[in-house]
C-alpha atoms as a PDB file:
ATOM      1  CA  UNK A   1      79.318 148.962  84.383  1.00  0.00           C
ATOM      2  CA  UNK A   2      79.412 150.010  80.800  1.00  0.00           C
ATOM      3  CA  UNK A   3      77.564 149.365  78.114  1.00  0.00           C
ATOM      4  CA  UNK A   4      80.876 147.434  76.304  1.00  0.00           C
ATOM      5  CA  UNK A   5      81.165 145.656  79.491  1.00  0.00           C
ATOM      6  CA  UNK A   6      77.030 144.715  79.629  1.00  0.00           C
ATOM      7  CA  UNK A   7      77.547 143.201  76.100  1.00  0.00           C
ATOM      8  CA  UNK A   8      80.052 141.135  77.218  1.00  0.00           C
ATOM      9  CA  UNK A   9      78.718 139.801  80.476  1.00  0.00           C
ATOM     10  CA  UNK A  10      75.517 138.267  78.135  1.00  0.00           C
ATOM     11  CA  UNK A  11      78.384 135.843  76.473  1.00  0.00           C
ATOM     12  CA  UNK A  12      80.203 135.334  79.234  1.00  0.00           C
ATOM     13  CA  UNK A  13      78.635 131.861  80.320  1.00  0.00           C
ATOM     14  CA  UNK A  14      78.572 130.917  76.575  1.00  0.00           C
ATOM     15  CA  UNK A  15      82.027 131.766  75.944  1.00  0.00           C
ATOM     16  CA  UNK A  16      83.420 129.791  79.290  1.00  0.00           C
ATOM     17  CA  UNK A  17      81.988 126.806  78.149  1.00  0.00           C
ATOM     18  CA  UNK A  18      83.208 126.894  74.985  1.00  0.00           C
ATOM     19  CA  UNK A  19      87.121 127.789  76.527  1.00  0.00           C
ATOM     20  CA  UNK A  20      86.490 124.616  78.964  1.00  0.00           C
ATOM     21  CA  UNK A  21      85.540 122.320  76.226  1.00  0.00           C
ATOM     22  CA  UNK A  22      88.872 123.334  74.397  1.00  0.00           C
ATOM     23  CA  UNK A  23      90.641 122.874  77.551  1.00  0.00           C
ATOM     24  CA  UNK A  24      89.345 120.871  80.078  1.00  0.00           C
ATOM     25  CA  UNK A  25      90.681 122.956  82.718  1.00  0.00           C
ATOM     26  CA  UNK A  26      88.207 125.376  85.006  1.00  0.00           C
ATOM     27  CA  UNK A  27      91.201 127.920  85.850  1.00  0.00           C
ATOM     28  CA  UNK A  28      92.312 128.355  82.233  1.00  0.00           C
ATOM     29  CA  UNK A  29      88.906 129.013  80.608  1.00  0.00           C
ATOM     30  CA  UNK A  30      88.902 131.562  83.389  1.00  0.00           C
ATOM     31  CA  UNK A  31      91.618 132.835  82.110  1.00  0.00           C
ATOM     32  CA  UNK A  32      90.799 132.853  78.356  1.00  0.00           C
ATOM     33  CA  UNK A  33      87.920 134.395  78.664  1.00  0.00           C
ATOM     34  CA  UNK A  34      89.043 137.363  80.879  1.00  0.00           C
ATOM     35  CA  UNK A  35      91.640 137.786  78.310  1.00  0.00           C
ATOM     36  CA  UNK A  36      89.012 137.916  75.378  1.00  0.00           C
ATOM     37  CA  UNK A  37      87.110 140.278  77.576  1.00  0.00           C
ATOM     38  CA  UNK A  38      90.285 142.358  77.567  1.00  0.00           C
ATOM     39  CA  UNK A  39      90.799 142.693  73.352  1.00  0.00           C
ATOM     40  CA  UNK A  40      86.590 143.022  73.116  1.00  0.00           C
ATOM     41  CA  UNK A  41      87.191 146.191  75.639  1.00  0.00           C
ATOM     42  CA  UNK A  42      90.228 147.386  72.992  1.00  0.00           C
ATOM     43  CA  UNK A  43      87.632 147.468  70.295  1.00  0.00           C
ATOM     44  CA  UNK A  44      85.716 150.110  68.599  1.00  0.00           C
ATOM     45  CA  UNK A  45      82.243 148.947  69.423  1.00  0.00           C
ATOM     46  CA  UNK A  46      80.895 149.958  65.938  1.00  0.00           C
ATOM     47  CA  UNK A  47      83.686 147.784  64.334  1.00  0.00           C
ATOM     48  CA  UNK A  48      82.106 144.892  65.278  1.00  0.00           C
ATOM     49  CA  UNK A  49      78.972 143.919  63.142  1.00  0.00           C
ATOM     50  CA  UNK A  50      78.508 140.499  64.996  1.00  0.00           C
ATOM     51  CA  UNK A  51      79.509 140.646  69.044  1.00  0.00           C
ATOM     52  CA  UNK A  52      79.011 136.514  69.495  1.00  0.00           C
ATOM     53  CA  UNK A  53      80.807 135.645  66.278  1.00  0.00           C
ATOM     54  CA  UNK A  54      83.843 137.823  66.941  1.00  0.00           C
ATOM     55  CA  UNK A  55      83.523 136.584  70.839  1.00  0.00           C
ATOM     56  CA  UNK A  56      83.649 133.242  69.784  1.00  0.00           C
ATOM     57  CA  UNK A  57      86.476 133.653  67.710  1.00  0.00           C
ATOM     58  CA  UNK A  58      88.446 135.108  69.893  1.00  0.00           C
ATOM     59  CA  UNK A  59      87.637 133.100  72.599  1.00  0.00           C
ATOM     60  CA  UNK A  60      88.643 130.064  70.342  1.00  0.00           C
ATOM     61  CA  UNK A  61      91.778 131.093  69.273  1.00  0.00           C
ATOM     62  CA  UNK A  62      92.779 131.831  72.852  1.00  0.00           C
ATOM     63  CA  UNK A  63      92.000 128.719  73.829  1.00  0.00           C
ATOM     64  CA  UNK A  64      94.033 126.734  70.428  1.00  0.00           C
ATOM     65  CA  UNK A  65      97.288 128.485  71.908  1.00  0.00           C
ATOM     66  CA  UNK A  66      96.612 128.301  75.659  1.00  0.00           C
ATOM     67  CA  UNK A  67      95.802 124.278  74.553  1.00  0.00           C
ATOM     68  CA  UNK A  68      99.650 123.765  72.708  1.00  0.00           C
ATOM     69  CA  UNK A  69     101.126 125.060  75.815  1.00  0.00           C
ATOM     70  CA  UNK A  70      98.894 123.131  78.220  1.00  0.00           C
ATOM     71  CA  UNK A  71      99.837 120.097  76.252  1.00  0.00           C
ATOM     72  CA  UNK A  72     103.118 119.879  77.359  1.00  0.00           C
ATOM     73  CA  UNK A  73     102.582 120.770  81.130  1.00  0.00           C
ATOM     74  CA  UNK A  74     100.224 117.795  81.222  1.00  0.00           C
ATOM     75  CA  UNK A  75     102.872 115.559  79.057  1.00  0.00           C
ATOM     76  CA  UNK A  76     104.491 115.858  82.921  1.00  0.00           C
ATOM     77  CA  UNK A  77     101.773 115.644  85.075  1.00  0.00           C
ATOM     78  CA  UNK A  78     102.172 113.232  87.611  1.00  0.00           C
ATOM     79  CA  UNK A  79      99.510 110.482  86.850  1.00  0.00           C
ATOM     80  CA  UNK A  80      96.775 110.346  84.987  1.00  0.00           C
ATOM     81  CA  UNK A  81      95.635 113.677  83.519  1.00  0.00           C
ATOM     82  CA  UNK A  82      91.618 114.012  84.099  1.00  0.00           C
ATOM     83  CA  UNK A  83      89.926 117.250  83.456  1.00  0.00           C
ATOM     84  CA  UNK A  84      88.667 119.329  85.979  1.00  0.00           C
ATOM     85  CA  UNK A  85      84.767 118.475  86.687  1.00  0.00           C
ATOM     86  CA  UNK A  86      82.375 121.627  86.827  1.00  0.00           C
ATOM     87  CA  UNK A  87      79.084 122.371  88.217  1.00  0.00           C
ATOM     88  CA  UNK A  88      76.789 121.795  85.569  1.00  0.00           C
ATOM     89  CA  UNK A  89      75.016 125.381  86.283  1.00  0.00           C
ATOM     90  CA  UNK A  90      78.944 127.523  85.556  1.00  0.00           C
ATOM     91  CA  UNK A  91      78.679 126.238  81.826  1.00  0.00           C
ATOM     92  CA  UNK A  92      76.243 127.798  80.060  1.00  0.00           C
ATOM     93  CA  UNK A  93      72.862 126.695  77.847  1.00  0.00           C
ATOM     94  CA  UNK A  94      73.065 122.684  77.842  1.00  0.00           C
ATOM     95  CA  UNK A  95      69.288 122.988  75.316  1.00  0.00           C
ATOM     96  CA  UNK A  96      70.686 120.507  72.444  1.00  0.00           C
ATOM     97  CA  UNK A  97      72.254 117.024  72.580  1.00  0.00           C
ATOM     98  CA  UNK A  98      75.314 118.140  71.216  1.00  0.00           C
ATOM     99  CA  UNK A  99      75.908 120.859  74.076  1.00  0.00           C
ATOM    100  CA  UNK A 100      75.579 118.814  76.563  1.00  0.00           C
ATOM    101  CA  UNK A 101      77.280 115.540  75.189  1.00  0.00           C
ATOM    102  CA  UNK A 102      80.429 117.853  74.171  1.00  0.00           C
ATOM    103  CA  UNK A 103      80.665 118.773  77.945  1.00  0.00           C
ATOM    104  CA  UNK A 104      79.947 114.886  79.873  1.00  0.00           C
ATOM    105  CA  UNK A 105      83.074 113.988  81.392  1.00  0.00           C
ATOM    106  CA  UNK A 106      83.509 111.016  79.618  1.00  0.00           C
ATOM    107  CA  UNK A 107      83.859 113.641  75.983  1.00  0.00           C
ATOM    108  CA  UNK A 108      85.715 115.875  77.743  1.00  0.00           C
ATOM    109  CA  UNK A 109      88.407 113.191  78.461  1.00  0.00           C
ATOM    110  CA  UNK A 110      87.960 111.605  75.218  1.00  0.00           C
ATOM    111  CA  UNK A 111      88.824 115.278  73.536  1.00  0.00           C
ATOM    112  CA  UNK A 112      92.384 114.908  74.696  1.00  0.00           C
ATOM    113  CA  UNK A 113      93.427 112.562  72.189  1.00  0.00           C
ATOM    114  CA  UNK A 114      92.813 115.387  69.532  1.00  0.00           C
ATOM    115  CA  UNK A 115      95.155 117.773  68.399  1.00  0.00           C
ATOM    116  CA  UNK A 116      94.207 121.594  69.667  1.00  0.00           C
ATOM    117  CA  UNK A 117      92.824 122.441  66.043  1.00  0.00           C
ATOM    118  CA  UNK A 118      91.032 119.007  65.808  1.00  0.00           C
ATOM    119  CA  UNK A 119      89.630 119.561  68.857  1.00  0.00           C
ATOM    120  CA  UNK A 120      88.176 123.399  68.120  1.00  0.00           C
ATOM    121  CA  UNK A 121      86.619 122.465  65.043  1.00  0.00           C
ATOM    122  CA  UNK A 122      85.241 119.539  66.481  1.00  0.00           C
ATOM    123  CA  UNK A 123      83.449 121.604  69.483  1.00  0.00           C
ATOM    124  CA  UNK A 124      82.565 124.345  67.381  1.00  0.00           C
ATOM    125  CA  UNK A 125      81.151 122.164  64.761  1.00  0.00           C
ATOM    126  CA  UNK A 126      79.206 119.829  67.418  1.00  0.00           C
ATOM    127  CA  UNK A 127      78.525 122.238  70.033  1.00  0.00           C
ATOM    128  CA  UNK A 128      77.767 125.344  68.023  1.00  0.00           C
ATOM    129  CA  UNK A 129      76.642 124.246  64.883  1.00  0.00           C
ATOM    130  CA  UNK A 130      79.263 126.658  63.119  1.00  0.00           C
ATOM    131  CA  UNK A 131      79.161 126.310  59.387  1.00  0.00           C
ATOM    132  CA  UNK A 132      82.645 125.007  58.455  1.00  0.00           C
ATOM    133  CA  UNK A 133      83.524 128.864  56.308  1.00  0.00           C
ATOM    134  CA  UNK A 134      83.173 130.234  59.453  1.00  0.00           C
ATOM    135  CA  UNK A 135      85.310 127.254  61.654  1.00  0.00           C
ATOM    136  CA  UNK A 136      88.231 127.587  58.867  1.00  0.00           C
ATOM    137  CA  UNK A 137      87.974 131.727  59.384  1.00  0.00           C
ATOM    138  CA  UNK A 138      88.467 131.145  62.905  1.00  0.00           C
ATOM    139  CA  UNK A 139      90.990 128.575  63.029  1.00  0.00           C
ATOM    140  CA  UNK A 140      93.027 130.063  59.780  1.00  0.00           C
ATOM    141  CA  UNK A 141      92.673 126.651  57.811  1.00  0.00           C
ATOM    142  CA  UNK A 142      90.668 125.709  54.873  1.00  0.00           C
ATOM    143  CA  UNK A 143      87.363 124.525  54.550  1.00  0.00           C
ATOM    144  CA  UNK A 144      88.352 120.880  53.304  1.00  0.00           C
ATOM    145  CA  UNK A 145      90.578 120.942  55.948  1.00  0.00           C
ATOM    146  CA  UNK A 146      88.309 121.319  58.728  1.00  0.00           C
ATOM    147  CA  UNK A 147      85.794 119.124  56.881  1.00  0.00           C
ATOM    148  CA  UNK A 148      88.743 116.498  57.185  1.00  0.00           C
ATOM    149  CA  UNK A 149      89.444 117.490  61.191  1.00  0.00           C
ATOM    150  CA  UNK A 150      85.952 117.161  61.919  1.00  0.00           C
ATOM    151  CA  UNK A 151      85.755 113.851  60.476  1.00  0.00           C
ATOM    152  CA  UNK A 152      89.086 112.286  61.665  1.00  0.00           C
ATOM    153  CA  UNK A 153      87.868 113.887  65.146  1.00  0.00           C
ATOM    154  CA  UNK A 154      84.589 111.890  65.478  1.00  0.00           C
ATOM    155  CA  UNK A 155      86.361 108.668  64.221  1.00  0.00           C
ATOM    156  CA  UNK A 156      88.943 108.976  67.149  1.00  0.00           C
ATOM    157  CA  UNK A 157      86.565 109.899  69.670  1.00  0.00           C
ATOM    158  CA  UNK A 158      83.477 107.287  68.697  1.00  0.00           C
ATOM    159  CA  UNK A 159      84.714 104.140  70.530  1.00  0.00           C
ATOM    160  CA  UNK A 160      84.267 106.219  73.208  1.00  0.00           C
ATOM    161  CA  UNK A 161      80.917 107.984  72.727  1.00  0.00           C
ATOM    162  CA  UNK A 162      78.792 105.659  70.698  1.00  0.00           C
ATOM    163  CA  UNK A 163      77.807 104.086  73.608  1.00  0.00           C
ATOM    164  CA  UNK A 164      73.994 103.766  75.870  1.00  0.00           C
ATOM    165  CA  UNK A 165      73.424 106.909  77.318  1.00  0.00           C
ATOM    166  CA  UNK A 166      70.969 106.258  80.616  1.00  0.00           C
ATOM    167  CA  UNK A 167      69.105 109.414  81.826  1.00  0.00           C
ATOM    168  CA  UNK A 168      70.052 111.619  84.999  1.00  0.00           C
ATOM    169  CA  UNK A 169      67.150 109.447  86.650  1.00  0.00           C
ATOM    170  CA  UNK A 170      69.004 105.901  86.013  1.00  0.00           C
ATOM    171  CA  UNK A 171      72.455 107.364  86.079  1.00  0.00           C
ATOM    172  CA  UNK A 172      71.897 108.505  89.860  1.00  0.00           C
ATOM    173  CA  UNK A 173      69.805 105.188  90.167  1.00  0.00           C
ATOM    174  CA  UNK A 174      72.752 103.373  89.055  1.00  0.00           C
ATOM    175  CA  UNK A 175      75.221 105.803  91.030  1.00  0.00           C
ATOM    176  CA  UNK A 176      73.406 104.539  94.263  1.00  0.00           C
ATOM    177  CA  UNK A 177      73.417 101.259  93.631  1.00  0.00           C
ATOM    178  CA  UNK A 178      77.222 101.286  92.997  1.00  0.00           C
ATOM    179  CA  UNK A 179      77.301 103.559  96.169  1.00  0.00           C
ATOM    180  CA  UNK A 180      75.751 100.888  98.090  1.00  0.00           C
ATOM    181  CA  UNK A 181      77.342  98.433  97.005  1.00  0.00           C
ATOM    182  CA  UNK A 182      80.726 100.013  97.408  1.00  0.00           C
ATOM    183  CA  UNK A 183      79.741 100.502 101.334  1.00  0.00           C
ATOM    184  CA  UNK A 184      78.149  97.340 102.055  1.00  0.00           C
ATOM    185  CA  UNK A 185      81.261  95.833 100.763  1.00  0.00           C
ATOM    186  CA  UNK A 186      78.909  93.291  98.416  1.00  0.00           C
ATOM    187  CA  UNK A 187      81.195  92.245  96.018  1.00  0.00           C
ATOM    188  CA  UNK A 188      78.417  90.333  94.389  1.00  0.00           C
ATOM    189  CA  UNK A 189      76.943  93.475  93.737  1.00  0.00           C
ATOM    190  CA  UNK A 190      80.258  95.283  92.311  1.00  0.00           C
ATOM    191  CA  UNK A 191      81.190  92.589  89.999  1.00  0.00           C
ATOM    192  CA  UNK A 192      77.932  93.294  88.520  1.00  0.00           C
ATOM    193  CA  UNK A 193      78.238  96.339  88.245  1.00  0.00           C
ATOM    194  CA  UNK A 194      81.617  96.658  86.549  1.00  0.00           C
ATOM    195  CA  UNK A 195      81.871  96.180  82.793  1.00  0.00           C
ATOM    196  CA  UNK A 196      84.495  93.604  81.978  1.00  0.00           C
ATOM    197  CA  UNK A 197      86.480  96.121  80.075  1.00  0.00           C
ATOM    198  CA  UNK A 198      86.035  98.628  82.691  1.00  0.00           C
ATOM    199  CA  UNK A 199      88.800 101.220  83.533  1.00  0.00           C
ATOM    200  CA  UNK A 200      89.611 103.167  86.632  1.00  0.00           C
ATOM    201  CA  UNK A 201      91.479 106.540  85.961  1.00  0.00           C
ATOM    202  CA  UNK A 202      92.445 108.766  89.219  1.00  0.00           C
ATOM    203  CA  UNK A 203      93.897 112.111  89.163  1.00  0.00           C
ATOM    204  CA  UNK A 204      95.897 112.692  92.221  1.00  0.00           C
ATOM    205  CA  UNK A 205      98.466 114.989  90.283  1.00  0.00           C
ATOM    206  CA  UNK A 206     100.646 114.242  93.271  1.00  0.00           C
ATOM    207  CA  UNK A 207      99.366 116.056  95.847  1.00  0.00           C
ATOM    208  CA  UNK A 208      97.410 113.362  97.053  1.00  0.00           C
ATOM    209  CA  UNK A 209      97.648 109.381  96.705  1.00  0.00           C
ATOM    210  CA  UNK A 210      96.349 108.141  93.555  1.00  0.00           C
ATOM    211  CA  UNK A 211      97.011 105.400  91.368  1.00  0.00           C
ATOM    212  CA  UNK A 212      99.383 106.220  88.814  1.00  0.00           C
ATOM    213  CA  UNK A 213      98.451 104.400  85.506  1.00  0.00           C
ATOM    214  CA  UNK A 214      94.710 103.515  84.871  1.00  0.00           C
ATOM    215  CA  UNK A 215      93.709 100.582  85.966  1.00  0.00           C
ATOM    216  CA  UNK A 216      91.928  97.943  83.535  1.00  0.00           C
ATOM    217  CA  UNK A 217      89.726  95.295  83.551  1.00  0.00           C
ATOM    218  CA  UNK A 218      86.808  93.848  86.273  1.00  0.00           C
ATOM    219  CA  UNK A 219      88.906  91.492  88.398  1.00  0.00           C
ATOM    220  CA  UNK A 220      91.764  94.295  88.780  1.00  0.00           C
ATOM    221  CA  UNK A 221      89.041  97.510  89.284  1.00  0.00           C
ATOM    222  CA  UNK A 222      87.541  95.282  91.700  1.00  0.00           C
ATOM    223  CA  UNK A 223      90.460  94.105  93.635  1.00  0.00           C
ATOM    224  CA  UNK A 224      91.542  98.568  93.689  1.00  0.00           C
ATOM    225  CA  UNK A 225      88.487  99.419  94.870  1.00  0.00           C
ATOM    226  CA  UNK A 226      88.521  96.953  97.493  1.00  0.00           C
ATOM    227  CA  UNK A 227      91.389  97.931  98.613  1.00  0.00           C
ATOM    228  CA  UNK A 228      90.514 101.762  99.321  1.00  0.00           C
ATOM    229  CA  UNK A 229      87.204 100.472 100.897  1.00  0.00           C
ATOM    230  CA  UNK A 230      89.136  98.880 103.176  1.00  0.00           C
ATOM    231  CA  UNK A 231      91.968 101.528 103.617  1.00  0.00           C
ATOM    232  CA  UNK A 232      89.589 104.689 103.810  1.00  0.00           C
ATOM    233  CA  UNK A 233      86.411 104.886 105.646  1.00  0.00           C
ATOM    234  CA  UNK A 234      83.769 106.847 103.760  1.00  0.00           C
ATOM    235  CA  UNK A 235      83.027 109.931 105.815  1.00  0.00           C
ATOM    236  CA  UNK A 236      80.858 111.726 103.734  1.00  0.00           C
ATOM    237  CA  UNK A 237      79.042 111.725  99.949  1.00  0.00           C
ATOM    238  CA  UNK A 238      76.864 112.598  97.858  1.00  0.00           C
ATOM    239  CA  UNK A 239      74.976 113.103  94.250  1.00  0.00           C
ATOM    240  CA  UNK A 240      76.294 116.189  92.569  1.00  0.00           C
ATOM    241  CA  UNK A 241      75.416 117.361  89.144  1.00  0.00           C
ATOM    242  CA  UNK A 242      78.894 117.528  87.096  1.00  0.00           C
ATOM    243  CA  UNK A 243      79.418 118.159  83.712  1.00  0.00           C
ATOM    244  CA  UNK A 244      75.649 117.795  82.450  1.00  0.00           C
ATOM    245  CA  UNK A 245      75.252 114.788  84.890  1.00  0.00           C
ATOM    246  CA  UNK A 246      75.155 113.272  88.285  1.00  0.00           C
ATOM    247  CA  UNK A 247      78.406 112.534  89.695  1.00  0.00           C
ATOM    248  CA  UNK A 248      79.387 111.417  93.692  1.00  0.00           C
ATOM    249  CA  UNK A 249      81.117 113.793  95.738  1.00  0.00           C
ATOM    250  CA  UNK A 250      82.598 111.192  98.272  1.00  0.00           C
ATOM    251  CA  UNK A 251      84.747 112.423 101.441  1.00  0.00           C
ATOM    252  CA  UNK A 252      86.910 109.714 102.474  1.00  0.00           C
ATOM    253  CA  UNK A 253      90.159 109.297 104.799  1.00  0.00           C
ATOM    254  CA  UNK A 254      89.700 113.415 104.832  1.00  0.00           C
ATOM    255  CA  UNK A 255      90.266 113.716 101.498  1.00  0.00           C
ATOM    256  CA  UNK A 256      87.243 114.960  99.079  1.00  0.00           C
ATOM    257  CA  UNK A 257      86.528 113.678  95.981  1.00  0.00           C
ATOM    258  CA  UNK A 258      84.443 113.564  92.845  1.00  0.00           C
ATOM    259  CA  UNK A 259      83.750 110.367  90.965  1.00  0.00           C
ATOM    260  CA  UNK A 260      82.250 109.910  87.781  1.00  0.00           C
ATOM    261  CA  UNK A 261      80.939 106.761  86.430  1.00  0.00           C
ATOM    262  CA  UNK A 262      80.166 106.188  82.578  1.00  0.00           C
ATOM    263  CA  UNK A 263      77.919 103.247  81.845  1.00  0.00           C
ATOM    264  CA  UNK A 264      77.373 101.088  79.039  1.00  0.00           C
ATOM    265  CA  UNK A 265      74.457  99.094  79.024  1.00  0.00           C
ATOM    266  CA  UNK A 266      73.793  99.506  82.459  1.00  0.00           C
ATOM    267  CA  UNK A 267      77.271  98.506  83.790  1.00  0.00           C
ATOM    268  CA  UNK A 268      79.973 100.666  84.779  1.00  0.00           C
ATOM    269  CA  UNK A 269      82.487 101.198  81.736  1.00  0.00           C
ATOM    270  CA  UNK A 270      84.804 104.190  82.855  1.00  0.00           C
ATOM    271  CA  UNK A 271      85.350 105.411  86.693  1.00  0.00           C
ATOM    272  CA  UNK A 272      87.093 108.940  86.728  1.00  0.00           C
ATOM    273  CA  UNK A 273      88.146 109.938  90.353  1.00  0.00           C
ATOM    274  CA  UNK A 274      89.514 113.333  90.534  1.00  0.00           C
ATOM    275  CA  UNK A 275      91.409 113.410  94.308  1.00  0.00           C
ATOM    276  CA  UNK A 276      93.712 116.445  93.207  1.00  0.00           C
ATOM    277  CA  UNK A 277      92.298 119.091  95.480  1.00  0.00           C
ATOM    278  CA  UNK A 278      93.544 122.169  93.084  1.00  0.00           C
ATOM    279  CA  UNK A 279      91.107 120.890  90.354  1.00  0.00           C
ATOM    280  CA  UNK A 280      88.218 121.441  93.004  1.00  0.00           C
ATOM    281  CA  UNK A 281      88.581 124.325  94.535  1.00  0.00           C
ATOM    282  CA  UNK A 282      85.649 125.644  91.822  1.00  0.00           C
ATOM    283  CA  UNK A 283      82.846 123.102  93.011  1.00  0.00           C
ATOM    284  CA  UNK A 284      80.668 123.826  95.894  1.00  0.00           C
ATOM    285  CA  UNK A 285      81.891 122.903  99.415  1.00  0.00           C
ATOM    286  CA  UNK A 286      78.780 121.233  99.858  1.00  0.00           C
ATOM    287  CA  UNK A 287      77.688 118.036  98.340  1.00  0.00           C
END
């Protein structure tokens, strides 16, 4: 291994998790970053004053294009589009807040209703603490402009994040109890559970059975979950740690899957239930 290629390798973790924030997608921050390893191995080594900032930039302009073309693959998807969840351990340093809120599930998801430029200034604002000269270098805007982005960014994504955060110890209480609950078939317990705005998204992307629109609202989350409780027995599950979090990792009718709950106030707000088996063929085989 050279020493270009040992230079790299330090950023690589960093530089992943920056590509899956922009994209949501395992596979194609793969694929970004390989390709900003390929233009960092093009360069003169001397020509570059500051490895992580032109890294970074690079990796983030990548990931702005690979996003506009994404966007319209997904526009077809069949179902729900849900990103794909990733061991917590793939993603680099999670030692602030804002690294590890910018990479829950629940964000991630949020992040799609931004446009890809929106989006980068937002992560690289929240996530890396970029001053906003060096955001509007990298995304070839202005400085007001990004000042704007960032701002219109946090007002479309705070109904979603301005929520109770519990920690990993009552999140995996809470997954348990729902786990239980789900099992036992105590729909006592489930009602109590669910949030009455609660919503059920499932990713299936038509390889597998999923529900094709989100489903909304207690009585009708409750009536689709009883319904696969009493379709699919429960083989195996689960507590994984996903995105920064715990998360279930639930085998059932044959079929893996990983569910993620969001809670507000102690009560289930958002169930994500990626069933597509494509999005995770990156997770451990073991729960």
């Amino acid at each position: 291994m050279t020493q270009h290629t040992e230079e790299f390798e330090t950023h690589r973790q960093v530089l992943l998790g920056l590509a899956y924030r922009l994209l949501g997608s395992v596979w194609d921050a793969e694929d970004v970053v390989q390709d900003a390893y390929l233009r960092w191995s093009r360069v003169e080594r001397d020509a570059i004053r500051d490895p992580r900032g032109f890294l970074i930039t690079v990796t983030s302009r990548l990931a702005i294009d690979q996003l506009r073309s994404a966007r319209v693959t997904r526009e077809a998807y069949v179902g729900p589009w849900l990103p794909e969840p990733v061991a917590t351990d793939t993603l680099g340093p999670l030692d602030t807040a804002e690294l590890r809120d910018t990479v829950s599930y629940a964000t991630v998801h949020l992040m799609e209703r931004l446009s890809p430029p929106e989006r980068a200034v937002f992560v690289l604002r929240e996530a890396f603490q970029l001053p906003y000269e060096e955001i509007a270098s990298i995304i070839e805007a202005s400085v007001a402009n990004c000042r704007q982005m960032y701002s219109r960014a946090g007002r479309h994504l705070a109904a979603g994040r301005d929520r109770f955060a519990p920690s990993d110890d009552e999140h995996a209480k809470l997954l348990t109890r729902f786990l239980e609950a789900a099992q036992g078939g105590d729909l006592g317990a489930l009602t109590e559970l669910l949030a009455e705005d609660v919503v059920a998204w499932s990713d299936g992307g038509g390889k597998v059975s999923a529900a094709r629109r989100p489903v909304i609202g207690r009585t009708k989350v409750l009536a689709f979950l009883t319904g696969l409780l009493n379709r699919y027995e429960v083989e195996a599950f689960g507590v994984v740690d996903i995105n920064g979090g715990p998360a279930l990792d639930i085998t059932a009718g044959g079929q893996r899957q990983i569910g993620v709950l969001a809670f507000r106030e102690g009560r289930i707000e958002t169930i994500y239930t990626v069933r597509n088996p494509d999005k995770l063929t990156h997770l451990p085989t073991e729960a």
